[in-house]
Protein backbone atom coordinates (compact mmCIF):
# COMPACT_ATOMS: atom_id res chain seq x y z
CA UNK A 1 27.15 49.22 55.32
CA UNK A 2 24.22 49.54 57.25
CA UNK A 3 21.19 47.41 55.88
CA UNK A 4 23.71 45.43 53.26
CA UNK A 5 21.31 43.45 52.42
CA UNK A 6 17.50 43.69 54.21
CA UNK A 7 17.89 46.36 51.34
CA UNK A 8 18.17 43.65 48.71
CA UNK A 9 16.17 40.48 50.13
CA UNK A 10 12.80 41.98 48.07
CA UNK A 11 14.68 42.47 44.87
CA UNK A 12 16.49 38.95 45.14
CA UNK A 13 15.43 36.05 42.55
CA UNK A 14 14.51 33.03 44.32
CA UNK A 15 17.07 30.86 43.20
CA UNK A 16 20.04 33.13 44.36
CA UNK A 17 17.89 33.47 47.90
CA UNK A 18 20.00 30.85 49.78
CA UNK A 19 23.28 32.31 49.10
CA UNK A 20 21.74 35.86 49.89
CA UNK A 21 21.11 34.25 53.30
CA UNK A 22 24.37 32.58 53.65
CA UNK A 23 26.01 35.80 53.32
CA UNK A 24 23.73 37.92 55.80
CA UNK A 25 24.38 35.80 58.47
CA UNK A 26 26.73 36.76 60.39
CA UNK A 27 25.61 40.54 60.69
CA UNK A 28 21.99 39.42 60.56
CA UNK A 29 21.00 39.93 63.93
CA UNK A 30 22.40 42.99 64.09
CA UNK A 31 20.61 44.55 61.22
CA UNK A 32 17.36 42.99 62.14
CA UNK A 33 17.45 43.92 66.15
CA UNK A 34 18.87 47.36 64.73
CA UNK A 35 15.97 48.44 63.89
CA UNK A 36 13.59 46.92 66.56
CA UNK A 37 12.85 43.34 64.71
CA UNK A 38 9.18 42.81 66.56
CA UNK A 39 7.50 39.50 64.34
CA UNK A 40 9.38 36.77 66.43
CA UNK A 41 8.22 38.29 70.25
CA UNK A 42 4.65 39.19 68.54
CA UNK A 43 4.47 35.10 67.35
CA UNK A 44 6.17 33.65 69.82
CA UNK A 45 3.66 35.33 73.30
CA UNK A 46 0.91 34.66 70.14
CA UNK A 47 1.64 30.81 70.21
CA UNK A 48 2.13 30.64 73.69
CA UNK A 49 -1.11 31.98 74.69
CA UNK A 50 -3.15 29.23 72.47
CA UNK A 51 -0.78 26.24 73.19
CA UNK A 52 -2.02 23.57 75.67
CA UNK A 53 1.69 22.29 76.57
CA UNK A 54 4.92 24.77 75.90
CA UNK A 55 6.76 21.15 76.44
CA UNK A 56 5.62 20.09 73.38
CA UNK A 57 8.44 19.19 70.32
CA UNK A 58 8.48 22.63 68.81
CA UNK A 59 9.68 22.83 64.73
CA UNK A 60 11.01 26.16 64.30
CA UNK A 61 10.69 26.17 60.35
CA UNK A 62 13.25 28.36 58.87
CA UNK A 63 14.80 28.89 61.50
CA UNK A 64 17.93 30.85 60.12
CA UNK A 65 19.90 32.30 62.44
CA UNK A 66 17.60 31.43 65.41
CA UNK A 67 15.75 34.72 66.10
CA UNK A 68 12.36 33.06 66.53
CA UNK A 69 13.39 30.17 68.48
CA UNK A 70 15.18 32.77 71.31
CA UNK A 71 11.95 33.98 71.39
CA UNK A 72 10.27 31.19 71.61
CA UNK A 73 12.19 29.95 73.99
CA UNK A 74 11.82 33.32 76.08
CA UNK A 75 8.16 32.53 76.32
CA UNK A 76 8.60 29.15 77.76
CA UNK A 77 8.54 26.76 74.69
CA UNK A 78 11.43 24.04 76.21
CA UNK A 79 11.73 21.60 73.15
CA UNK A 80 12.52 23.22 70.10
CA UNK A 81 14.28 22.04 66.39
CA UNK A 82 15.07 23.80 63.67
CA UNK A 83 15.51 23.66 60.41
CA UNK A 84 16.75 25.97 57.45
CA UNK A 85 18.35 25.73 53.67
CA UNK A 86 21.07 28.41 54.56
CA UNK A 87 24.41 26.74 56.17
CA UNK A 88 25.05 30.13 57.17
CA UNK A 89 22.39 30.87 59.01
CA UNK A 90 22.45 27.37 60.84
CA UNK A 91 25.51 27.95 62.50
CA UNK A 92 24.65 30.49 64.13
CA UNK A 93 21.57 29.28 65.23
CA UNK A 94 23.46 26.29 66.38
CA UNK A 95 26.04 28.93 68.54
CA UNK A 96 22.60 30.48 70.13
CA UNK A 97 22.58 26.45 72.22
CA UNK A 98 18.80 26.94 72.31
CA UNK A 99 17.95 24.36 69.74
CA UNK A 100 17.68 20.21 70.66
CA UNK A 101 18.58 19.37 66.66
CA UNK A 102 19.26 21.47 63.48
CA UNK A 103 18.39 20.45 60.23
CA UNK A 104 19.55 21.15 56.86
CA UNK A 105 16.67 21.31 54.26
CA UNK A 106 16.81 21.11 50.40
CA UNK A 107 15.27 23.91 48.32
CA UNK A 108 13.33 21.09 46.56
CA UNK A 109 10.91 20.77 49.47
CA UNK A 110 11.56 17.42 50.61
CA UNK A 111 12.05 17.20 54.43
CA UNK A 112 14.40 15.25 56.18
CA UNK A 113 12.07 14.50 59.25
CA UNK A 114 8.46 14.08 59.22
CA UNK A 115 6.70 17.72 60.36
CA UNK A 116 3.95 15.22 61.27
CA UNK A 117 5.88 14.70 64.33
CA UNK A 118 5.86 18.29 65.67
CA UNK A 119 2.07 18.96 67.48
CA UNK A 120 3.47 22.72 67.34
CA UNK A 121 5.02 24.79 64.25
CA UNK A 122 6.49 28.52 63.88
CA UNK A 123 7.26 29.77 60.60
CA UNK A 124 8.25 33.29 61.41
CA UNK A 125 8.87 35.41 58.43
CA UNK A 126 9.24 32.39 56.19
CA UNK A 127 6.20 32.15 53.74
CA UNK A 128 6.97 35.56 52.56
CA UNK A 129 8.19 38.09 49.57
CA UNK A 130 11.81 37.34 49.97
CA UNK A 131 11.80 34.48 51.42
CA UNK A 132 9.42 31.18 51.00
CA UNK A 133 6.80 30.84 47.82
CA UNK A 134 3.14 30.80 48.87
CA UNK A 135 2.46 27.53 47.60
CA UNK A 136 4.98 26.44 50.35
CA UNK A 137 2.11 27.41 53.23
CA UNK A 138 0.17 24.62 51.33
CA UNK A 139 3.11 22.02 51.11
CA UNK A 140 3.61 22.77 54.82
CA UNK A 141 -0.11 22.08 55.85
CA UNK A 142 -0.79 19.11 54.31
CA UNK A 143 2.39 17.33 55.98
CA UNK A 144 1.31 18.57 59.77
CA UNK A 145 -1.15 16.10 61.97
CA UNK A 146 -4.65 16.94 62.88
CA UNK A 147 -4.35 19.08 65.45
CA UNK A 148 -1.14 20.76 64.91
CA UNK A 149 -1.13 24.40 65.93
CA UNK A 150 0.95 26.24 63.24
CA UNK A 151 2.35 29.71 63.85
CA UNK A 152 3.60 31.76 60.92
CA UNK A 153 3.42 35.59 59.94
CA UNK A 154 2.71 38.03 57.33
CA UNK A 155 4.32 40.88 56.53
CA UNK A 156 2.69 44.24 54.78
CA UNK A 157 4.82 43.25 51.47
CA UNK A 158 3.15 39.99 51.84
CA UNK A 159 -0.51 40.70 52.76
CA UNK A 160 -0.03 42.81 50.08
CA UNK A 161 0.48 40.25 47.50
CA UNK A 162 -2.83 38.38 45.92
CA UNK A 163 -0.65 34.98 45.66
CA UNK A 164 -0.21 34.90 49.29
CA UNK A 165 -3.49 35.38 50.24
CA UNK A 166 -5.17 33.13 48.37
CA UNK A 167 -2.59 30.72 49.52
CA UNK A 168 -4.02 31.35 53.01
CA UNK A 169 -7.66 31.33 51.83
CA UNK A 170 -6.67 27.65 50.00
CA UNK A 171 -5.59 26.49 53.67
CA UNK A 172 -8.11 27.63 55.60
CA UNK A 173 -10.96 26.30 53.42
CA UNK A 174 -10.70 23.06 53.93
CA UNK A 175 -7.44 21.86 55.88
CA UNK A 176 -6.74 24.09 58.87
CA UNK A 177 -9.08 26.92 60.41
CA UNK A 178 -8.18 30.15 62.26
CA UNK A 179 -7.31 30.13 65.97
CA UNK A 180 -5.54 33.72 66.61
CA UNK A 181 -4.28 36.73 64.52
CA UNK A 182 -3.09 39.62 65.55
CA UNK A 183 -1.23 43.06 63.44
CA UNK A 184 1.27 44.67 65.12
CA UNK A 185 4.96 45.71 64.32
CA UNK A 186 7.05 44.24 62.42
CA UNK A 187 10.56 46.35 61.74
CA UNK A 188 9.10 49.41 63.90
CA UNK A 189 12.49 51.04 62.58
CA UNK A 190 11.36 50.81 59.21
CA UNK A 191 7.64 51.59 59.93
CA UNK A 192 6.51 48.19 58.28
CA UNK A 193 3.84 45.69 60.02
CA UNK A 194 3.07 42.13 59.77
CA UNK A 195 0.66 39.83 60.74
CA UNK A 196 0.93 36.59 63.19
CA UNK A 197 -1.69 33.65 62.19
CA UNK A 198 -2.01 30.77 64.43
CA UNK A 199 -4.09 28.09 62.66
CA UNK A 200 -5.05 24.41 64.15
CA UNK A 201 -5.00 21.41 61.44
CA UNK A 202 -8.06 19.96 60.47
């Protein structure tokens, strides 16, 4: 049953998405780390390196099953939330005990904090093909402070897609310019790529 479903999360319509992740995740881990899952070290050192204070309330957006905020917190980030629509993937992101507060987020957008609150953001594999619409990088954005240092990634699917992109190029017009980006692995077991933005709020 190896790669259940990373084999279907690129074929999945968006509205069945959260169950998809409800089911993956107990054996996601597994199936990611399997095969060498690099995005969340590659962001995490990324954001670290351009941060002024790793104390700093951290939101890990989409957090499922707490991949990125291990490595987050690996790099020295101390004060991290989290936040997801998949149940699933919450509790065991909640079992990882690396999180100050979980938070259970509609698929309608709405937030039940204010992001303004977080001077640092990670997104890691979240605004993506199989996962999060672009307009979402744009929803995200405009709710963040002046000054916010947002880390999110890429991956080839999604630098491959026009939508995306000009999402990106929307952003980083006029609301938030380009600290950091780097390419690099992103499932080295599947030869795929991604890349890791880190962009400061306008």
């Amino acid at each position: 049953m190896a790669d259940k479903f990373l084999d279907k999360v690129y074929g999945t319509r968006p509205e069945n998405l959260t169950g998809l992740y409800d089911d993956w995740a107990e054996g996601y881990d597994g199936e990611l780390t399997g095969h060498g899952y690099a995005t969340p070290g590659r962001l995490a050192r990324t954001l670290a390196s351009v941060a002024p204070d790793q104390s700093l309330p951290l939101m890990d957006f989409g957090c499922g099953t707490g991949l990125g905020g291990a490595a987050l917190s690996a790099v020295g980030f101390t004060t991290l939330d989290g936040c997801d629509v998949s149940d699933g993937m919450l509790q065991e992101a909640q079992d990882k005990g690396i999180y100050r507060r979980l938070w259970h987020t509609s698929e309608n957008g709405a937030l039940p904090f204010a992001l303004s609150d977080y001077p640092l953001v990670a997104a890691v594999g979240v605004i993506s093909t199989g996962a999060a619409p672009p307009q979402v990088l744009g929803q995200l954005v405009d709710q963040m402070a002046p000054g916010t240092l947002f880390a999110f990634s890429f991956n080839d699917h999604t630098l491959e897609d026009p939508e995306y992109m000009d999402a990106l190029a929307a952003v980083t017009e006029d609301r938030a310019h380009i600290v950091t980006e780097n390419t690099g692995d992103h499932i080295p077991g599947l030869g795929s790529q991604s890349r890791v933005y880190v962009v400061e709020i306008d």
